[in-house]
Protein backbone atom coordinates (compact mmCIF):
# COMPACT_ATOMS: atom_id res chain seq x y z
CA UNK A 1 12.87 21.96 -108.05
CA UNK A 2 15.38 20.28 -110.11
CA UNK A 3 18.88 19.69 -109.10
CA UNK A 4 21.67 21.85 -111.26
CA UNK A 5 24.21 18.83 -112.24
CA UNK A 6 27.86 19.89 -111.13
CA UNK A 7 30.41 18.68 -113.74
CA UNK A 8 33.63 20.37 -112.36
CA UNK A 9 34.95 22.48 -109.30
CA UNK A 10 36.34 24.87 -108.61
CA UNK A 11 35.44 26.83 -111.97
CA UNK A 12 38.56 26.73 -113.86
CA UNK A 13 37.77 30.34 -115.02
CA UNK A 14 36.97 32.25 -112.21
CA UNK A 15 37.60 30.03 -109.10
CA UNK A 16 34.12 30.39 -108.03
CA UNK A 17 33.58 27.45 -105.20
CA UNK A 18 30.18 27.68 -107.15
CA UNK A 19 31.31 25.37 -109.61
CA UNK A 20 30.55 24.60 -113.48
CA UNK A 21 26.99 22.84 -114.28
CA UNK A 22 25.22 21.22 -117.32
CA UNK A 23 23.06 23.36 -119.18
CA UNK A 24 21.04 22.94 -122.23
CA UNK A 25 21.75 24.77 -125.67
CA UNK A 26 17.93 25.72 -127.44
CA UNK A 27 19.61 25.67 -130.91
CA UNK A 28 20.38 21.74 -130.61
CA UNK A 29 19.58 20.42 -127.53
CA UNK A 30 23.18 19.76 -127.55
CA UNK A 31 24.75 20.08 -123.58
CA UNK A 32 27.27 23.21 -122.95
CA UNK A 33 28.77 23.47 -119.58
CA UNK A 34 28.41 26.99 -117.53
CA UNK A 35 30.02 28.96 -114.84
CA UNK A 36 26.71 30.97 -112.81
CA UNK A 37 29.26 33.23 -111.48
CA UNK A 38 31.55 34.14 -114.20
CA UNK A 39 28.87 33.58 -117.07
CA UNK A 40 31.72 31.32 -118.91
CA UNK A 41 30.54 28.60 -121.41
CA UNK A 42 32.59 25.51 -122.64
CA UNK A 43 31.02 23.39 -125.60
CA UNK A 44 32.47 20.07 -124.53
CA UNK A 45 34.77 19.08 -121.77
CA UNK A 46 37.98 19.13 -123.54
CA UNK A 47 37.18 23.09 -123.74
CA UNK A 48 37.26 22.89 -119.94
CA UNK A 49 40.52 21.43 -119.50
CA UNK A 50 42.18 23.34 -122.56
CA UNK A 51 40.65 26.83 -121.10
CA UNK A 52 38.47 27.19 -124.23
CA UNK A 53 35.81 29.81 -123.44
CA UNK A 54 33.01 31.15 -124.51
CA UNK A 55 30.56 33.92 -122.84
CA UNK A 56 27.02 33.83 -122.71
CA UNK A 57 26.42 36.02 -125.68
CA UNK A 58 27.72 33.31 -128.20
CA UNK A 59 26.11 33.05 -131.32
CA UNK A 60 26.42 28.96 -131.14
CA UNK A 61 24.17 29.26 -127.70
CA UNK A 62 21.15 29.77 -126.53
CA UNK A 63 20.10 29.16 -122.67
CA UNK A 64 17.63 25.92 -122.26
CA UNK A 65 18.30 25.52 -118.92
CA UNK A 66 19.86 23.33 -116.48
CA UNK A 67 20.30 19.57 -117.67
CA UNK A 68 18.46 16.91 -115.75
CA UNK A 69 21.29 13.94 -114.53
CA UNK A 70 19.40 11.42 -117.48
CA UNK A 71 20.05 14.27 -119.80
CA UNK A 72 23.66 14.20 -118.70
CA UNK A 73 23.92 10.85 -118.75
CA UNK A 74 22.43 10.32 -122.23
CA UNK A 75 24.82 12.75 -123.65
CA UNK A 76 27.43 10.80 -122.23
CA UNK A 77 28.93 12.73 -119.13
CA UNK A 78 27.83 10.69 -116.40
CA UNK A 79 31.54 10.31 -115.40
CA UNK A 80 31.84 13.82 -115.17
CA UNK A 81 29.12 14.18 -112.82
CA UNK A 82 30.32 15.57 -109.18
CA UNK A 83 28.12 14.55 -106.45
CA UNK A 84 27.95 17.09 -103.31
């Protein structure tokens, strides 16, 4: 099973010790990060720290899954990566 990739935490939304992972948008492939306990979406990481959000009806999204670490890396937010 792949390994969800934890980008920040606590969620900044909700608290949830859960955290916020990379996930995949269908429409572009682009990366979006996501809140499994409060449903919250940010498109980039500046959305995270200026408490931009989105929910997981958006029209810009559509759920592609978790992001694998390369896919993280490649879309350059290896340095965001929190390791457990």
């Amino acid at each position: 099973m792949q390994k969800s990739i934890l980008i920040a935490h606590p969620c900044p939304r909700c608290g949830s010790e859960g955290g916020v992972y990379a996930v995949k948008n269908k429409k572009d492939g682009a990366l979006w990060a996501y809140c499994d306990e409060c449903d919250t979406l940010w498109e980039t990481i500046d959305d995270i720290q200026n408490e931009v959000y989105f929910n997981n009806r958006s029209a810009e999204f559509e759920w592609g899954g978790y992001a694998t670490l390369e896919e993280v890396k490649e879309f350059g937010w290896g340095k965001y990566i929190i390791e457990d």
